[in-house]
N, C-alpha and C. Protein backbone atom coordinates (compact mmCIF):
# COMPACT_ATOMS: atom_id res chain seq x y z
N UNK A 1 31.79 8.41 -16.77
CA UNK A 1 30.54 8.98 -16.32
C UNK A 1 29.59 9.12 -17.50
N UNK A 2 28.36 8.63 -17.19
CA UNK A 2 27.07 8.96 -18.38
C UNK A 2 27.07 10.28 -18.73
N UNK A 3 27.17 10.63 -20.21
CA UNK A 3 26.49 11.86 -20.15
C UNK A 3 24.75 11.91 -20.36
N UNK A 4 23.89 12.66 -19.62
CA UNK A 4 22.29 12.63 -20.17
C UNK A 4 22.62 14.00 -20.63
N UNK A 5 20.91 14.02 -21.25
CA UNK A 5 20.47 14.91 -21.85
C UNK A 5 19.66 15.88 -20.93
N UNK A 6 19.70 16.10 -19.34
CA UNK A 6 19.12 16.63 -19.00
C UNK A 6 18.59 18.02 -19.20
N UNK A 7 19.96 18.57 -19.24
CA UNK A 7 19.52 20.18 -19.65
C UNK A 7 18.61 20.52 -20.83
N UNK A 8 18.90 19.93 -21.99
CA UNK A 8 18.00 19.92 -23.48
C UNK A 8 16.91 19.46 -22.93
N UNK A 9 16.63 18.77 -22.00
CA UNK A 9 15.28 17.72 -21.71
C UNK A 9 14.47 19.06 -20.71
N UNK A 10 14.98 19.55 -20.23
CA UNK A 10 14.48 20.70 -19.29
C UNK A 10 14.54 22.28 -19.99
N UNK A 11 14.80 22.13 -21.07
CA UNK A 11 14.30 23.21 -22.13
C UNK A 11 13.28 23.18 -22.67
N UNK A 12 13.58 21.88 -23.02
CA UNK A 12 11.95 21.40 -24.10
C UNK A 12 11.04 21.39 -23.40
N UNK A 13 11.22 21.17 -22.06
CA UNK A 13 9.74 21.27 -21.06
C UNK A 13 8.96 22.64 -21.26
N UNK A 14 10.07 23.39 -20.77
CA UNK A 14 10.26 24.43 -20.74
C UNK A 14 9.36 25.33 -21.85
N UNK A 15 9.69 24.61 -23.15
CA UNK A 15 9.36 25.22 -24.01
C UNK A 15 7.76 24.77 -24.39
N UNK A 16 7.55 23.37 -23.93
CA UNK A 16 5.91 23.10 -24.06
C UNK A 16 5.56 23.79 -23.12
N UNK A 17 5.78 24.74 -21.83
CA UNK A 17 4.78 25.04 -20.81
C UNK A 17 4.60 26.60 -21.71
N UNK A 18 5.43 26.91 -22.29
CA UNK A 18 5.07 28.62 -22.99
C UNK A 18 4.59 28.19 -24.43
N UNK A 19 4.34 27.12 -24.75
CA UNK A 19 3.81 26.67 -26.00
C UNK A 19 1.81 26.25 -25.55
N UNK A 20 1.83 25.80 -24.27
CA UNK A 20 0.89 25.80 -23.74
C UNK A 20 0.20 27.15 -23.22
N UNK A 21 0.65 27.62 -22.38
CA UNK A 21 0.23 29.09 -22.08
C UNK A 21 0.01 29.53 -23.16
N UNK A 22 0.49 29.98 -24.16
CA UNK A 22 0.27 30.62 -25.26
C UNK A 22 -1.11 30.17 -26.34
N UNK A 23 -0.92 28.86 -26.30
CA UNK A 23 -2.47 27.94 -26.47
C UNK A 23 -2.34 27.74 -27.77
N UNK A 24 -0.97 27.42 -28.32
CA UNK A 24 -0.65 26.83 -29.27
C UNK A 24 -0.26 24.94 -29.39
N UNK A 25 -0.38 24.62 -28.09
CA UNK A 25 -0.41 23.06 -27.79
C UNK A 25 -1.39 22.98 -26.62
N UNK A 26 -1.63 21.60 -27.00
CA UNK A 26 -2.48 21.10 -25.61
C UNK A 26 -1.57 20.15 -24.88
N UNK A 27 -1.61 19.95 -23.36
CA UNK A 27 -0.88 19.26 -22.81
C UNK A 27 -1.81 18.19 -22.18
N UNK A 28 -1.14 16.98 -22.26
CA UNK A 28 -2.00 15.92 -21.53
C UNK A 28 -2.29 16.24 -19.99
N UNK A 29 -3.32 16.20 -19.40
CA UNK A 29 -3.91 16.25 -18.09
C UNK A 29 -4.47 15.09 -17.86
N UNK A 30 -4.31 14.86 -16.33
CA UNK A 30 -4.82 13.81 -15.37
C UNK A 30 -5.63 14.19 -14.09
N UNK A 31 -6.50 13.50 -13.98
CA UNK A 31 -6.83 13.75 -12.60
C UNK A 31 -6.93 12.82 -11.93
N UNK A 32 -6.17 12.79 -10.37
CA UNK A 32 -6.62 12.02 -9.68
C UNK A 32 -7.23 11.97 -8.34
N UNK A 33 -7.97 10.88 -8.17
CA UNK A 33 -8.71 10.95 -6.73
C UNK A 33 -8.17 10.15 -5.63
N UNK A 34 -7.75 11.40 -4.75
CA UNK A 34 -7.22 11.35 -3.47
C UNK A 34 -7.80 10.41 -1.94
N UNK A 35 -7.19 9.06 -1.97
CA UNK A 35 -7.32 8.43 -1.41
C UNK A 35 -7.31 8.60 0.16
N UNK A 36 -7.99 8.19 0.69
CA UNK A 36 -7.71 8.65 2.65
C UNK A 36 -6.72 7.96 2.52
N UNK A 37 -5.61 8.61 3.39
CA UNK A 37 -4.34 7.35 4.17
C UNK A 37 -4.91 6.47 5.28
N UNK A 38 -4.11 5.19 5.37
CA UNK A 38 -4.99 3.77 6.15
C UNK A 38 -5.08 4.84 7.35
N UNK A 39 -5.82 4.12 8.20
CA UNK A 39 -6.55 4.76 9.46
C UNK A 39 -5.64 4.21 10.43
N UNK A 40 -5.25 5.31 11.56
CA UNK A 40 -4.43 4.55 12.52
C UNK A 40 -5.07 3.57 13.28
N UNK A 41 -4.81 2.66 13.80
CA UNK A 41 -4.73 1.17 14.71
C UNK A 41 -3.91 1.44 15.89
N UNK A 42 -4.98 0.79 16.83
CA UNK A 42 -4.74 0.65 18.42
C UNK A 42 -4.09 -0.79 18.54
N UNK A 43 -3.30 -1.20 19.44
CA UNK A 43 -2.80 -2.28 20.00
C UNK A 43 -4.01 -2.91 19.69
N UNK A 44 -4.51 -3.03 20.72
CA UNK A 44 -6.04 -3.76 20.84
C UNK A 44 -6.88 -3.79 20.03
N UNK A 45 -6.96 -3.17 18.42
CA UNK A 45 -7.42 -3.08 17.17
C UNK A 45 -6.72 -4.08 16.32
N UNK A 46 -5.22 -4.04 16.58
CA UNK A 46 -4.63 -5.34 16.05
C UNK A 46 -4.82 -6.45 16.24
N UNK A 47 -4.89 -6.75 17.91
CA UNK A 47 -5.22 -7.84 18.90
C UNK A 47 -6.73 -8.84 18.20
N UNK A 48 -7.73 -7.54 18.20
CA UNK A 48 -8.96 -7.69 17.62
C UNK A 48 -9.28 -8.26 16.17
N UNK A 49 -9.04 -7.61 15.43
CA UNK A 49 -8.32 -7.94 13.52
C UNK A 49 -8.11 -9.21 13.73
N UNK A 50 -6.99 -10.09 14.85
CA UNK A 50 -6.26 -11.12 14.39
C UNK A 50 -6.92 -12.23 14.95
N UNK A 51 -7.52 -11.67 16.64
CA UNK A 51 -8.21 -12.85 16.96
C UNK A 51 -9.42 -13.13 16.37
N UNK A 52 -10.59 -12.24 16.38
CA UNK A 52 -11.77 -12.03 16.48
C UNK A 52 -12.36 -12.32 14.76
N UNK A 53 -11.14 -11.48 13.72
CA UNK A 53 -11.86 -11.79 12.31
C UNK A 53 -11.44 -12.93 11.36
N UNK A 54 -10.10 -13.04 11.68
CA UNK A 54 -9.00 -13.91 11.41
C UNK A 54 -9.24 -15.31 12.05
N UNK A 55 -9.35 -15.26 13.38
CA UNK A 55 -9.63 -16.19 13.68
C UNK A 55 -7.90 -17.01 14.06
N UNK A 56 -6.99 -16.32 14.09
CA UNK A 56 -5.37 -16.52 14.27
C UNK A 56 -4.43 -16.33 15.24
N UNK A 57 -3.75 -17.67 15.33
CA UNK A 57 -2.62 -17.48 15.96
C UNK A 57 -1.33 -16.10 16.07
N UNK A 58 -0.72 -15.54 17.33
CA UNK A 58 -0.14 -14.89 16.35
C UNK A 58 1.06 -15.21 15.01
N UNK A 59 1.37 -16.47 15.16
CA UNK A 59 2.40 -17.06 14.18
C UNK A 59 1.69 -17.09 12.99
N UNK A 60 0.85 -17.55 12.78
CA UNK A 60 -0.11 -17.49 11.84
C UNK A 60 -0.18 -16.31 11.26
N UNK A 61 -0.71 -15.68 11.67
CA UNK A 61 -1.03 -14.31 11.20
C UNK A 61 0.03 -13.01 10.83
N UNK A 62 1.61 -13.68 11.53
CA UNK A 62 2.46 -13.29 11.08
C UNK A 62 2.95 -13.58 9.82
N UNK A 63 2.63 -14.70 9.50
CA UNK A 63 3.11 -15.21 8.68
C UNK A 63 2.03 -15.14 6.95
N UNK A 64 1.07 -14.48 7.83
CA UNK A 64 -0.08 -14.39 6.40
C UNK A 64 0.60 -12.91 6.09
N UNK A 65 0.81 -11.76 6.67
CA UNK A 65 1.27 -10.26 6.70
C UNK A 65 2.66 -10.22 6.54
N UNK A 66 3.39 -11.47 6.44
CA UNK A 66 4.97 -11.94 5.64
C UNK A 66 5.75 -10.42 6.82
N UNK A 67 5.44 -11.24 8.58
CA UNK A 67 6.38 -9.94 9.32
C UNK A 67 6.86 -11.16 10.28
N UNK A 68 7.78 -11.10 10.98
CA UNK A 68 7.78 -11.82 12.39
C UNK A 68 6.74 -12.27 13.24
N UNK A 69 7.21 -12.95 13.97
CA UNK A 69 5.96 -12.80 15.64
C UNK A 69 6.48 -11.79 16.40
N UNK A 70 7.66 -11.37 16.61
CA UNK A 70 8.16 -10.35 17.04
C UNK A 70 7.44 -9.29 16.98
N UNK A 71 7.42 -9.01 15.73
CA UNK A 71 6.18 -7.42 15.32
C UNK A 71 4.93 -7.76 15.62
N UNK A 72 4.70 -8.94 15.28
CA UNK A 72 2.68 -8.52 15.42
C UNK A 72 2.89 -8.25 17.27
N UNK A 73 3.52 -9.17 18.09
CA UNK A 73 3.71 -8.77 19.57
C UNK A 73 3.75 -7.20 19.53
N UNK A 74 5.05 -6.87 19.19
CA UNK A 74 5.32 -5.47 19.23
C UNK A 74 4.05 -4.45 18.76
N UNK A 75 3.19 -4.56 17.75
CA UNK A 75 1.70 -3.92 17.50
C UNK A 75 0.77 -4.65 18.68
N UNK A 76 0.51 -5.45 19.15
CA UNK A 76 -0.19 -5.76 20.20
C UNK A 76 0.07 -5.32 21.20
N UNK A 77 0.73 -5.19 21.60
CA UNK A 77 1.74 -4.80 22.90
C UNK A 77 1.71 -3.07 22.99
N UNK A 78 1.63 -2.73 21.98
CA UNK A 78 1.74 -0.68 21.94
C UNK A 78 3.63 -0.57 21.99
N UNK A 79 3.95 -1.39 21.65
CA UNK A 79 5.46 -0.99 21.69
C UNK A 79 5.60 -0.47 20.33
N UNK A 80 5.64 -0.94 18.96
CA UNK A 80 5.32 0.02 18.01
C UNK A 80 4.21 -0.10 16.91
N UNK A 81 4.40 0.76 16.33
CA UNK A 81 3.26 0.81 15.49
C UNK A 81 3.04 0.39 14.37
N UNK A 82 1.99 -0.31 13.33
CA UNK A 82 2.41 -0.66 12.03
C UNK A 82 2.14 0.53 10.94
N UNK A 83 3.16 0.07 9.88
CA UNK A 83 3.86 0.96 8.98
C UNK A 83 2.18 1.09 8.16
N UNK A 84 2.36 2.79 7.36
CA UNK A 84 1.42 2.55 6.21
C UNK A 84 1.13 1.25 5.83
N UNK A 85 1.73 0.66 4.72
CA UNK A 85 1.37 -0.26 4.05
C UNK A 85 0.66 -1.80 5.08
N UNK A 86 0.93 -1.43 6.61
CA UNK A 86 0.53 -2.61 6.96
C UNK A 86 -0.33 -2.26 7.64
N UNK A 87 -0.73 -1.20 8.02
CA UNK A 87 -2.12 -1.10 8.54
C UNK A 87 -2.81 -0.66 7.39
N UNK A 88 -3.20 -0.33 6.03
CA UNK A 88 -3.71 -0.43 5.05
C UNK A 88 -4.30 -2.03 5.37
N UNK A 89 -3.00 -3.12 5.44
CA UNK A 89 -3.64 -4.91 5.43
C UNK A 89 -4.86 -4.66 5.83
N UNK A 90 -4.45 -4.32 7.56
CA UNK A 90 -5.21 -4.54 8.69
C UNK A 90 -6.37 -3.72 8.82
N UNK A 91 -6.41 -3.13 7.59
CA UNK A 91 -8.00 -2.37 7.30
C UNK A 91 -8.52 -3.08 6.42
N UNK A 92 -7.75 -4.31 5.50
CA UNK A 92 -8.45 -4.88 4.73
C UNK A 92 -9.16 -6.52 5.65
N UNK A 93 -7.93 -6.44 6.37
CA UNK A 93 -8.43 -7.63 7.14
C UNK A 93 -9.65 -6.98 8.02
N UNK A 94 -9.89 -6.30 8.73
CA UNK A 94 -11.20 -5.81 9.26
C UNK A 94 -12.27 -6.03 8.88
N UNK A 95 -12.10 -4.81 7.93
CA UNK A 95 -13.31 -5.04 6.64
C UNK A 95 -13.61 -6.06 6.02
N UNK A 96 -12.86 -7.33 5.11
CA UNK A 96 -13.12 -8.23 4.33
C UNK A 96 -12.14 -9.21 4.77
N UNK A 97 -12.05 -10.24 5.80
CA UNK A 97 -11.03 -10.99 6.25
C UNK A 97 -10.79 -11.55 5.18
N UNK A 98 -11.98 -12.31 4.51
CA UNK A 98 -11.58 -13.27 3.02
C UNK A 98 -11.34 -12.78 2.30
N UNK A 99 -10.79 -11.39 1.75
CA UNK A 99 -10.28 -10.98 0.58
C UNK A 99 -8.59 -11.16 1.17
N UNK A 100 -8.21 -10.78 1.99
CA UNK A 100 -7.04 -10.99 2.38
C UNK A 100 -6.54 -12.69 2.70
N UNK A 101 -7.49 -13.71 3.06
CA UNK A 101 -7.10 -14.66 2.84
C UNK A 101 -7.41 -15.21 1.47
N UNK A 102 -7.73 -15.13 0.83
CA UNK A 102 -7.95 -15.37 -0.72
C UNK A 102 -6.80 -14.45 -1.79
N UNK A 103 -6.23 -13.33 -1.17
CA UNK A 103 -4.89 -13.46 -2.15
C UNK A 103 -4.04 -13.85 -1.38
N UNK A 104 -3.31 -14.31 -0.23
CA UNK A 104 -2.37 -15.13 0.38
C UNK A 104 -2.72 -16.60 0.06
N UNK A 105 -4.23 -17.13 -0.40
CA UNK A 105 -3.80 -18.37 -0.67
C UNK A 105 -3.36 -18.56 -2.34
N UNK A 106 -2.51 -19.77 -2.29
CA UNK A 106 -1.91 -20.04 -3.98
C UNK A 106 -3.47 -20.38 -4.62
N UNK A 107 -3.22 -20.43 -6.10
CA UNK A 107 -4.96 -20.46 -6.69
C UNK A 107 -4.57 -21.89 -7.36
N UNK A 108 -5.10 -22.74 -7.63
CA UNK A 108 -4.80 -23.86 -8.18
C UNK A 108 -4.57 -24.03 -10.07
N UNK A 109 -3.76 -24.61 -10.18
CA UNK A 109 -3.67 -24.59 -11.90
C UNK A 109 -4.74 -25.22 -12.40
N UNK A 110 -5.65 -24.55 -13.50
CA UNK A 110 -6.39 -25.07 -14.44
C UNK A 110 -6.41 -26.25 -15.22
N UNK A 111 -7.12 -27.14 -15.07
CA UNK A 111 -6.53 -28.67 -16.03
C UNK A 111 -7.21 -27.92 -17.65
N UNK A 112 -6.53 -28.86 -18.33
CA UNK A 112 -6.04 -28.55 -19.60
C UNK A 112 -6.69 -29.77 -20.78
């Protein structure tokens, strides 16, 4: 079994947060800006996305979103729903169809 260093590692924290309070160190800070989560999608929002901006088959279009035909059916259909990360796509495909087909296509090598 590994031994770590956790406990020593959770002292020393420990010991910068009362080294901080005390205002004898500064601690690095971040801020970040809080993104909306993708917007939910209707069957018929998918349907729409694929025919209407896309311009796609559903094989096609399965195959640009790297899922089955099975699933895009299953999101068309209201049988289920797509995951975060894939209705994020399908907000990019909405909004900017050609940004989403422009990183699914390969980019050509530079001659030399």
């Amino acid at each position: 079994m590994k031994k770590t260093k956790l406990g020593q590692e959770l002292l020393e924290g420990m010991q910068e947060i009362l080294d901080h309070q005390a205002g004898k160190i500064t601690l690095r800070t971040s801020e970040l800006e809080m993104l909306t989560p993708p917007p939910e999608i209707s069957a018929k929002d998918v349907a729409k996305i694929r025919s209407q901006n896309l311009h796609m088959s559903q094989g096609a279009f399965a195959k640009l979103l790297g899922v089955s035909v099975r699933v895009i059916q299953s999101w068309e259909q209201g049988d289920k729903k797509p995951s975060g990360a894939a209705r994020r796509l399908l907000q990019v495909a909405a909004r900017d169809p050609k940004a989403l087909l422009s990183a699914a296509t390969p980019r050509k090598a530079k001659a030399s």
